[in-house]
Protein backbone atom coordinates (compact mmCIF):
# COMPACT_ATOMS: atom_id res chain seq x y z
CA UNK A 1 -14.57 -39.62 7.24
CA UNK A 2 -18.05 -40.85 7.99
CA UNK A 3 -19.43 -38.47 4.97
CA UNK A 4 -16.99 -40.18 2.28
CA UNK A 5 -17.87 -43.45 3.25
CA UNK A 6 -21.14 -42.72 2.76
CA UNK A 7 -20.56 -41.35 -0.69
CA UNK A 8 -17.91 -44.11 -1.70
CA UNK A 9 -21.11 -46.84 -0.52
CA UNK A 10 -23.49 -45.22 -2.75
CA UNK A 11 -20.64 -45.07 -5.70
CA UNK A 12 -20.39 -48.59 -5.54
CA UNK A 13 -24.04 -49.15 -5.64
CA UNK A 14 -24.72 -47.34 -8.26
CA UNK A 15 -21.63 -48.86 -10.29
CA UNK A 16 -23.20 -52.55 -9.02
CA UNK A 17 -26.39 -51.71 -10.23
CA UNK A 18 -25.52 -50.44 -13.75
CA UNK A 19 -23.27 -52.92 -14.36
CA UNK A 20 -26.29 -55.87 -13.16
CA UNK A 21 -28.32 -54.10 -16.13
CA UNK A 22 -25.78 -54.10 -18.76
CA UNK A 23 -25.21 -58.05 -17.83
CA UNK A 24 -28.01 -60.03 -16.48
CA UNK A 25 -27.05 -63.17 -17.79
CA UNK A 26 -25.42 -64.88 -14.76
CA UNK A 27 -22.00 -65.86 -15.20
CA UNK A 28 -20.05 -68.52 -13.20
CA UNK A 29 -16.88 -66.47 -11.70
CA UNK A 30 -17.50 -64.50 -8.70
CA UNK A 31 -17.53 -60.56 -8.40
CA UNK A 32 -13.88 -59.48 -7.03
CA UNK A 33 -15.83 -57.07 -4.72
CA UNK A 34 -18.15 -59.63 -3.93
CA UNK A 35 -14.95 -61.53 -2.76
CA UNK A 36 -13.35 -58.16 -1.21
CA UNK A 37 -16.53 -57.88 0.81
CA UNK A 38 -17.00 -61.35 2.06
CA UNK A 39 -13.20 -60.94 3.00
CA UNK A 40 -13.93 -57.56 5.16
CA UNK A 41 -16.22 -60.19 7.59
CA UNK A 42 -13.80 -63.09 8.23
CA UNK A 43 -12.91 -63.30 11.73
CA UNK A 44 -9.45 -62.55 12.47
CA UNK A 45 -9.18 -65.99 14.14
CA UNK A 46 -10.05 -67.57 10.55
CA UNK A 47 -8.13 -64.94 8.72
CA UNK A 48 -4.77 -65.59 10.39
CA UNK A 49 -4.99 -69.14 11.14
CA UNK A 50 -1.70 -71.12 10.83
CA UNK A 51 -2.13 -73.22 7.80
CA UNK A 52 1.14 -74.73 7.63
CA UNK A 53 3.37 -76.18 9.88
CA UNK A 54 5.80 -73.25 10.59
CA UNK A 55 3.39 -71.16 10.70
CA UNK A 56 2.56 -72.37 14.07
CA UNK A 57 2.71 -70.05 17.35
CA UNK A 58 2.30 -72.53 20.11
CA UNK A 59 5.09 -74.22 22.40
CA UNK A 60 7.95 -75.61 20.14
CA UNK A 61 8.75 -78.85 22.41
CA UNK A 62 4.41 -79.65 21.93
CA UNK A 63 4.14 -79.43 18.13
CA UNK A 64 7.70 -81.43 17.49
CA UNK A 65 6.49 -84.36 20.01
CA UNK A 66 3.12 -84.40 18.70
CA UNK A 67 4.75 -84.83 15.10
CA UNK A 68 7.14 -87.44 15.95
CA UNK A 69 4.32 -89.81 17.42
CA UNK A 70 2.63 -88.87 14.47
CA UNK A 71 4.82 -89.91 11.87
CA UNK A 72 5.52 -93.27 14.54
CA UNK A 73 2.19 -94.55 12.41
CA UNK A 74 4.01 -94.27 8.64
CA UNK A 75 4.87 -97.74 9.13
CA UNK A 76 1.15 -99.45 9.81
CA UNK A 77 -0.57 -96.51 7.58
CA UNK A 78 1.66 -95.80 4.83
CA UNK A 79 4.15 -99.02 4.64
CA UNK A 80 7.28 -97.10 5.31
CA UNK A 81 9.60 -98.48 7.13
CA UNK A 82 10.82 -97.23 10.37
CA UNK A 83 14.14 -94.85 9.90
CA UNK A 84 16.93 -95.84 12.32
CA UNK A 85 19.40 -93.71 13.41
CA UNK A 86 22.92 -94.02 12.76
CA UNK A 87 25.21 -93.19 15.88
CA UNK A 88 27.69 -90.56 14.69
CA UNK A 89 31.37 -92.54 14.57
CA UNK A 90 32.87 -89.45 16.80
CA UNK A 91 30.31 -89.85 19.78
CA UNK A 92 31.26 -93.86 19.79
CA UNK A 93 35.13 -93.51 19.81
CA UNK A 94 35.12 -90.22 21.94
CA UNK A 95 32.53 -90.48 24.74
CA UNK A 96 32.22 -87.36 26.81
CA UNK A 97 34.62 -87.59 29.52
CA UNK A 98 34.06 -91.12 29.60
CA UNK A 99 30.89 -91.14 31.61
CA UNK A 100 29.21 -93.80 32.39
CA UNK A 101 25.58 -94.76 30.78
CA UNK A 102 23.68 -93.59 34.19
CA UNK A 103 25.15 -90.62 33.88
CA UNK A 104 25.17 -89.56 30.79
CA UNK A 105 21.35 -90.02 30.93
CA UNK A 106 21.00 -87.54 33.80
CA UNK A 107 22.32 -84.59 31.44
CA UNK A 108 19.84 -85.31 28.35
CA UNK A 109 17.53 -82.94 27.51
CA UNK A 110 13.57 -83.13 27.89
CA UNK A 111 13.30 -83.29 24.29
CA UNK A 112 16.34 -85.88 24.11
CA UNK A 113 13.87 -88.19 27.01
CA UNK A 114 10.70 -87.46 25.04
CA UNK A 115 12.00 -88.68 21.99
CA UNK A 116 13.67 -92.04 23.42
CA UNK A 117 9.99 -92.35 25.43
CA UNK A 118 8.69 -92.11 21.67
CA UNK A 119 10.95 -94.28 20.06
CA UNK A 120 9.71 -97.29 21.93
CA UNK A 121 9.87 -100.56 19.94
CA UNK A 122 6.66 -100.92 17.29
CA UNK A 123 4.35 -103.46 18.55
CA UNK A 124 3.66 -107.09 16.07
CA UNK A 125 1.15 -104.39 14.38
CA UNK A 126 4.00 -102.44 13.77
CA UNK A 127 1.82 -99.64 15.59
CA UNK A 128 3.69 -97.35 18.70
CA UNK A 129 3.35 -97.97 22.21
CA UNK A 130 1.12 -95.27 22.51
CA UNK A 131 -2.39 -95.11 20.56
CA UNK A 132 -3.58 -91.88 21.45
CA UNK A 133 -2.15 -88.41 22.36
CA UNK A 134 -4.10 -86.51 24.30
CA UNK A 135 -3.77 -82.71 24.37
CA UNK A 136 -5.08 -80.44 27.31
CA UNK A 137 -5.46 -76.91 28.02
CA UNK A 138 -7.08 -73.95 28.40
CA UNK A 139 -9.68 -72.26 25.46
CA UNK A 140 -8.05 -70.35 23.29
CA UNK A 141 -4.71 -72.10 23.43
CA UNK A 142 -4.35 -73.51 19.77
CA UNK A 143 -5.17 -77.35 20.72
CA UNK A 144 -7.73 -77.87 17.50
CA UNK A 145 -5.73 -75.92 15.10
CA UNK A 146 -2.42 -77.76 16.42
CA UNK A 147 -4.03 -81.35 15.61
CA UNK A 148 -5.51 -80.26 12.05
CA UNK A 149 -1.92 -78.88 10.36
CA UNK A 150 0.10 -81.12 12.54
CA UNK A 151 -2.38 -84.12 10.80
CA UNK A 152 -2.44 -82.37 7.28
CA UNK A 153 1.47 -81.88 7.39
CA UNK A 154 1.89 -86.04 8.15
CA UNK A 155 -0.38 -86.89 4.76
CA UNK A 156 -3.61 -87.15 6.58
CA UNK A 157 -7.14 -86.55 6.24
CA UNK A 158 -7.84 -85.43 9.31
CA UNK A 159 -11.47 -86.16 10.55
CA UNK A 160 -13.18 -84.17 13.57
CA UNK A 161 -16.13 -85.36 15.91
CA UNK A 162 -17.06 -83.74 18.80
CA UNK A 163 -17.43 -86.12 22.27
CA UNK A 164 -19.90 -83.89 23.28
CA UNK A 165 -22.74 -83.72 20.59
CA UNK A 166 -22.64 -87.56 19.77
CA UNK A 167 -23.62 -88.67 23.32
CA UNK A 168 -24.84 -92.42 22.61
CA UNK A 169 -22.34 -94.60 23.00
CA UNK A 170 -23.49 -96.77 19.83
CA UNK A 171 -22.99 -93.41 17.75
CA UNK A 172 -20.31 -92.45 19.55
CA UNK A 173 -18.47 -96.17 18.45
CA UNK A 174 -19.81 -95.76 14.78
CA UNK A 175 -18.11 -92.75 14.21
CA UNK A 176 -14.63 -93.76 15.21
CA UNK A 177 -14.72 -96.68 13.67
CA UNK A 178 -16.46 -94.95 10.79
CA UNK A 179 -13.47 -92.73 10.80
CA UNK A 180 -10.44 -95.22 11.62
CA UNK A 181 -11.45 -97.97 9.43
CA UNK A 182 -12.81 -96.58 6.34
CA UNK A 183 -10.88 -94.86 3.51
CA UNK A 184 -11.76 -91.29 2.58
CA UNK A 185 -12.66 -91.10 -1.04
CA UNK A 186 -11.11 -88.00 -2.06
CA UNK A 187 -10.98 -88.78 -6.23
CA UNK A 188 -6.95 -89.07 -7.15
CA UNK A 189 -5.97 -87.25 -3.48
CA UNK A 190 -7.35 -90.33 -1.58
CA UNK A 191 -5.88 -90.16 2.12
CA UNK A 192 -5.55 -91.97 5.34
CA UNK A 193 -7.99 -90.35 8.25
CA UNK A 194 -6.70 -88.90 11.16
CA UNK A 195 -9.77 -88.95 13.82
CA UNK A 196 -9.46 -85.82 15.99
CA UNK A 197 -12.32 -85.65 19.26
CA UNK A 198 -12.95 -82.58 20.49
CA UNK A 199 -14.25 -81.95 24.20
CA UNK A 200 -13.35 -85.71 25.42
CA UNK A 201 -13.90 -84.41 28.53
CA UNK A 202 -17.63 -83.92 28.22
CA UNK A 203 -17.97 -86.93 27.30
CA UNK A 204 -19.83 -89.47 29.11
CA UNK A 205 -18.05 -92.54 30.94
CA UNK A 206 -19.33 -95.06 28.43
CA UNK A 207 -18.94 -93.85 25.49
CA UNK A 208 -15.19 -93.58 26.86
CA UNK A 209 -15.47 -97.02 27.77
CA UNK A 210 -15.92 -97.67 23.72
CA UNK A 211 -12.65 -95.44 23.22
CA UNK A 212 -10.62 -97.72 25.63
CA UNK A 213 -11.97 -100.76 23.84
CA UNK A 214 -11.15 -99.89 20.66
CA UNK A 215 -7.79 -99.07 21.78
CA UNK A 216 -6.95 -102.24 24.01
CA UNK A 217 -8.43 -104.43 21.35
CA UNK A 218 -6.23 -107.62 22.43
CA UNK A 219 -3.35 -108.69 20.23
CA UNK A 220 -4.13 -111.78 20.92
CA UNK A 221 -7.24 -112.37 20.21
CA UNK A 222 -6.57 -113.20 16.67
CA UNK A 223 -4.18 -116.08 17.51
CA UNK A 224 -6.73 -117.80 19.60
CA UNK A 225 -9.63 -117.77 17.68
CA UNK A 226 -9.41 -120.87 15.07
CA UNK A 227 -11.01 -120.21 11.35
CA UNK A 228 -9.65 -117.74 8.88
CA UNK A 229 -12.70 -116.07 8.25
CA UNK A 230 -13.08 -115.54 11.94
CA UNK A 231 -9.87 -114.23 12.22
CA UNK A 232 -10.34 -111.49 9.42
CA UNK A 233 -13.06 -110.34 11.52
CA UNK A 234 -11.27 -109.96 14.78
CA UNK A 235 -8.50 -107.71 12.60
CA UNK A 236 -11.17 -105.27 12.10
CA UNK A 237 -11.20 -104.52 15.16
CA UNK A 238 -8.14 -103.49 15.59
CA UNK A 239 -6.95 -99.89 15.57
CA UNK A 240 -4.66 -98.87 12.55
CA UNK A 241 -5.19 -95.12 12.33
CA UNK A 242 -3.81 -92.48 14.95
CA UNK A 243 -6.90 -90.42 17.58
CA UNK A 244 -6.16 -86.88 18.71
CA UNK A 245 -7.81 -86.42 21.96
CA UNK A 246 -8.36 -82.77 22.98
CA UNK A 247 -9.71 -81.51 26.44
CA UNK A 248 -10.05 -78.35 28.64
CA UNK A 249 -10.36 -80.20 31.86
CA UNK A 250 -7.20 -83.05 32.07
């Protein structure tokens, strides 16, 4: 085996070489084997990586609630309006057994609690309750890739930083808002940013500090201060795009 790999590698230099002579004007399309052998040294981890939503291996219950608070910021980000539910007619006029609402509530679901958690009333942003999911776990797990398709299948650009590497809190703040604020100019396939931080745990206490006052900018701070150009500058400030949080350590 070892002798006709040898003789197949020396085959296909020879072939490369003659056929370098007989062209050596360069040309603009990549060698196939060129592309066959930078294919032979991806890492399986890179090869195989889900790309697309249901092409996802990790927990089920994690990827759907991740999605749902996701798509909770279509309204603020993309201007669509929130969809309500319709009750089915049968569930109204037939209630199971004729329970009553406390107990009813003690058979749901975790899903069926997660998603009423979720469903919490927009604030007068029309952003959810909650600003920023955090997701924890052990190496290896699928956090990283789970934020990047979960982002790209809800429309977004998403946008990674590490909490680690940027460890001034001035760059630290410039980034995020760098990333939440401003629109990524993709030509014709311009999209929202989704601002994923990696390793939030090794991050030091005030540049978390920035995080949480980004994120509990105050409502009302645009009510009380008097001016409108003053108050167009408050409304920076406030946070209109979703943050991923990921972290080893919870």
């Amino acid at each position: 085996r070892r002798r006709v790999l040898e003789a197949s590698q020396q085959l296909t230099e020879i072939i490369n070489s003659e056929t370098s002579t007989e062209s050596p004007e360069p040309t603009g399309e990549e060698d196939p084997a060129d592309e066959e052998e930078s294919a032979l040294h991806f890492l399986w981890v890179d090869k195989f990586t889900p790309r697309r939503y249901m092409e996802l291996l990790s927990d089920d219950y994690t990827n759907r609630c991740l999605l749902k608070w996701l798509k909770l910021w279509d309204t603020v980000v993309f201007g669509k309006e929130k969809a309500v539910k319709k009750a089915k007619p049968s569930a109204e006029a037939h209630p199971p057994f004729n329970q009553p609402k406390e107990q009813q509530n003690k058979w749901k679901t975790k899903v069926q609690l997660t998603e009423e958690i979720l469903e919490a009333e927009l604030d007068q942003h029309k952003r959810p309750k909650y600003k920023v999911a955090l997701l924890c776990g052990p190496p290896g797990l699928g956090k990283t890739t789970l934020a990047h398709v979960i982002a790209k299948h809800a429309g977004y650009n998403a946008v990674e930083m590490n909490a680690s590497d940027d460890r001034s809190p001035e760059v630290f703040k410039t980034r995020i808002e760098a990333a939440t604020q401003m629109k990524s100019v993709l030509g014709a396939n311009e999209k929202p940013n989704c601002l994923i931080i990696d390793e939030i745990d090794g991050a030091p206490a005030a540049s978390i500090n920035v995080l949480l006052n980004i994120i509990h900018h105050k409502d009302g701070e645009d009510e009380a201060v008097a001016g409108t150009g003053r108050r167009r500058r408050r409304e920076g400030g406030l946070l209109l795009r979703p943050i991923i949080c990921i972290c080893n350590d919870q």
